[in-house]
Protein backbone atom coordinates (compact mmCIF):
# COMPACT_ATOMS: atom_id res chain seq x y z
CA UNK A 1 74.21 117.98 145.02
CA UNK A 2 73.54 119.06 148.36
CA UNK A 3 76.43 118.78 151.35
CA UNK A 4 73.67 116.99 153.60
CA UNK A 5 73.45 114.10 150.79
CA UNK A 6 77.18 113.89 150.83
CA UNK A 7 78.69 110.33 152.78
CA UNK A 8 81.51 108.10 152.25
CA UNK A 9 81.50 104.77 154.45
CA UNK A 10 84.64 103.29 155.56
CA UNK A 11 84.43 100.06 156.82
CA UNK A 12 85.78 96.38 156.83
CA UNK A 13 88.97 95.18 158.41
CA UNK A 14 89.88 98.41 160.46
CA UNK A 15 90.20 100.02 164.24
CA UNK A 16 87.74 102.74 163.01
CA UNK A 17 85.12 103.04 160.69
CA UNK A 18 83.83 105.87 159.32
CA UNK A 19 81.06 107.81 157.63
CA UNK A 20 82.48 111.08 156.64
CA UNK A 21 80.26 114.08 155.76
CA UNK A 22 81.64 117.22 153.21
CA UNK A 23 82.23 119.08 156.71
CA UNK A 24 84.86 116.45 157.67
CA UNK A 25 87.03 116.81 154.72
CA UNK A 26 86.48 120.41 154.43
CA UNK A 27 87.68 120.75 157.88
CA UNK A 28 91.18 119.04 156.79
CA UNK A 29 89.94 116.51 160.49
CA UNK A 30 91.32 114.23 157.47
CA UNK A 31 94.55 115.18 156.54
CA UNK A 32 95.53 117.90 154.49
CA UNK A 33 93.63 120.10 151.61
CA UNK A 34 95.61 120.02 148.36
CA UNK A 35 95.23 121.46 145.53
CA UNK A 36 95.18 118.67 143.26
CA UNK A 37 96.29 120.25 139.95
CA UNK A 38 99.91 119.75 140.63
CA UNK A 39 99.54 116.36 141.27
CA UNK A 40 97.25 115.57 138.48
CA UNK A 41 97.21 118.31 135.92
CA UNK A 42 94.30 117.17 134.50
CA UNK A 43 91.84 118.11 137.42
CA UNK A 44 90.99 121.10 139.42
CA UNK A 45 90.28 120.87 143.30
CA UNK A 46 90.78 120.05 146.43
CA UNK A 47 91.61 116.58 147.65
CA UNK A 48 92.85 114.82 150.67
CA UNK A 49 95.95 112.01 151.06
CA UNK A 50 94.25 108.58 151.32
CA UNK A 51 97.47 108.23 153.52
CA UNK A 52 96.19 110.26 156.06
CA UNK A 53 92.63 108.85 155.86
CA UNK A 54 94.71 105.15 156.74
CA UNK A 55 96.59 107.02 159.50
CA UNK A 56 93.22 107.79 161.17
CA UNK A 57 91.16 104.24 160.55
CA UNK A 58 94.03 102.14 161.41
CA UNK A 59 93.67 98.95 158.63
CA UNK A 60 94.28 95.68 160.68
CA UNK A 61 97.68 94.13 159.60
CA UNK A 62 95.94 91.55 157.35
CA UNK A 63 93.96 93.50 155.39
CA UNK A 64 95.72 93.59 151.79
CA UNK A 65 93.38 95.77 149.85
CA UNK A 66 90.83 98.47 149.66
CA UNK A 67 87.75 98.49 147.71
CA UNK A 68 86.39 101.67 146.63
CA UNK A 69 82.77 101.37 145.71
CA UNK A 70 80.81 103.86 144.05
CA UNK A 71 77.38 104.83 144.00
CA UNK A 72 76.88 102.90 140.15
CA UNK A 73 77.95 99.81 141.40
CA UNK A 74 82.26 100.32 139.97
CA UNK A 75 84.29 98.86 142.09
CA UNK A 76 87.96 99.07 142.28
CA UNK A 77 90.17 97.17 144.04
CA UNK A 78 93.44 98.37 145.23
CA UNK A 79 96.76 96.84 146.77
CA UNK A 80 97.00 98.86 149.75
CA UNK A 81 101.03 100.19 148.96
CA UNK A 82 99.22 101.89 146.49
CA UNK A 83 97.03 104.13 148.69
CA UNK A 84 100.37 105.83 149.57
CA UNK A 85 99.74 108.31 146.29
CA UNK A 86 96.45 108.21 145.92
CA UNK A 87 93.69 111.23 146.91
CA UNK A 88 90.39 111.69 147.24
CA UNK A 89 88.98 114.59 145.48
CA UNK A 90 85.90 116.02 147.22
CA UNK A 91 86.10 120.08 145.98
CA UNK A 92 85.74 122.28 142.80
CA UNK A 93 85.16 126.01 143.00
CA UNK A 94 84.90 125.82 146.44
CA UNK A 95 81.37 123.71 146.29
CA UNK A 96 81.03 119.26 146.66
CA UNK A 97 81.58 117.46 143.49
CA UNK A 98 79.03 118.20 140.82
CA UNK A 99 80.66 115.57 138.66
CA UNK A 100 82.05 112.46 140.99
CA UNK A 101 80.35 113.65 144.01
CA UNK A 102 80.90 112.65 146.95
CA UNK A 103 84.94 112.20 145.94
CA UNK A 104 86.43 110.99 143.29
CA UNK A 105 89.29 108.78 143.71
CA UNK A 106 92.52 109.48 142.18
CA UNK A 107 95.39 107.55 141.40
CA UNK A 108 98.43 109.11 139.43
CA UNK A 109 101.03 106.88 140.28
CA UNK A 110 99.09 103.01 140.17
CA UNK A 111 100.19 100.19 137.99
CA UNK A 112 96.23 99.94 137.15
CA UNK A 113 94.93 101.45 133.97
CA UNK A 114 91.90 102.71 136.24
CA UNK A 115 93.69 105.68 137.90
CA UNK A 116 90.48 107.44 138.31
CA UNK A 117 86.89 106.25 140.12
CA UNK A 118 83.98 109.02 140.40
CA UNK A 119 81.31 109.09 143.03
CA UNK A 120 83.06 106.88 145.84
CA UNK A 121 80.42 105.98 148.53
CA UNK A 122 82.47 103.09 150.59
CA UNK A 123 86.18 102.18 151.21
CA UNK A 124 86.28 98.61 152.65
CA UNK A 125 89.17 97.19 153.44
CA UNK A 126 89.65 93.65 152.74
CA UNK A 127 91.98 90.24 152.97
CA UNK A 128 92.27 88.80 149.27
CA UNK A 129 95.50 87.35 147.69
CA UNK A 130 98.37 89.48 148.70
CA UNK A 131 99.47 88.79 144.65
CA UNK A 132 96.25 90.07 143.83
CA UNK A 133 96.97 93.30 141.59
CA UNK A 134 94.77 96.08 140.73
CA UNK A 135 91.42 95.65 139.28
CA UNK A 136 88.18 97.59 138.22
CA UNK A 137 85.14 96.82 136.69
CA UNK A 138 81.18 97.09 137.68
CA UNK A 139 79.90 94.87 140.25
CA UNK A 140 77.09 92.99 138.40
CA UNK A 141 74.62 91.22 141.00
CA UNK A 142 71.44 90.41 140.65
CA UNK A 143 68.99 89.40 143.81
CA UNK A 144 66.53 86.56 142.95
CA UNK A 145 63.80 89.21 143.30
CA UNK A 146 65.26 91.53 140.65
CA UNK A 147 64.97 88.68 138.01
């Protein structure tokens, strides 16, 4: 995948929304660049805190979650106190993604069984029930014109 196809959207119920290129994360303009092996032996790369991506967009007091949608219509929905451990994996090899591009969400420490969402496109940040837990699965819509 090319770096010029590479955007993330964040949007919904913040001070600042964003659409973030490879060159912003690269940079570290978002936070720090970790490797993320430590953190979650299972992968090799560099990622950024999702805390410091909050620190920068500034989620209005009622928002409760964030939904991370990627580009094959997942969606995951997460309590925002979980966003404290969570990263988003955007490097392997020094190069983008070539599977999960543009990031790939992880999760080590969530109380969902989906830890782990590839190719993130948009982080909205929305009010739902503050009891609402984690939860995953693919958005299935269909317009009237697609039936």
């Amino acid at each position: 995948m090319a770096q010029d196809a590479f955007q993330v959207v964040v949007r919904g119920l913040v001070e600042r929304e964003l659409d973030l290129e490879y060159s912003d994360f690269i940079s570290g303009k978002l936070g720090p660049l970790l490797d993320v092996t430590p953190i979650v032996p299972t992968f090799t790369g560099k990622a950024t805190p999702v805390s410091s991506l909050i620190e920068i967009i500034q989620p209005f007091a009622e928002s409760t979650h964030a939904v991370f949608h990627a580009s094959d219509d997942f969606q995951a929905v997460l309590p925002k106190a979980d966003l404290q451990n969570a990263y988003l994996l955007f490097q392997q090899e020094d190069l983008p993604l070539k599977k999960g591009f543009p990031v790939r969400l992880l999760v080590p420490d969530g109380h969902s069984e989906c830890l782990n969402v590839k190719s993130v496109v948009k982080i909205e940040f929305v009010k739902t029930d503050p009891g609402q837990t984690a939860a995953f699965g693919f958005k299935n819509t269909v317009s009237p014109e697609e039936l």
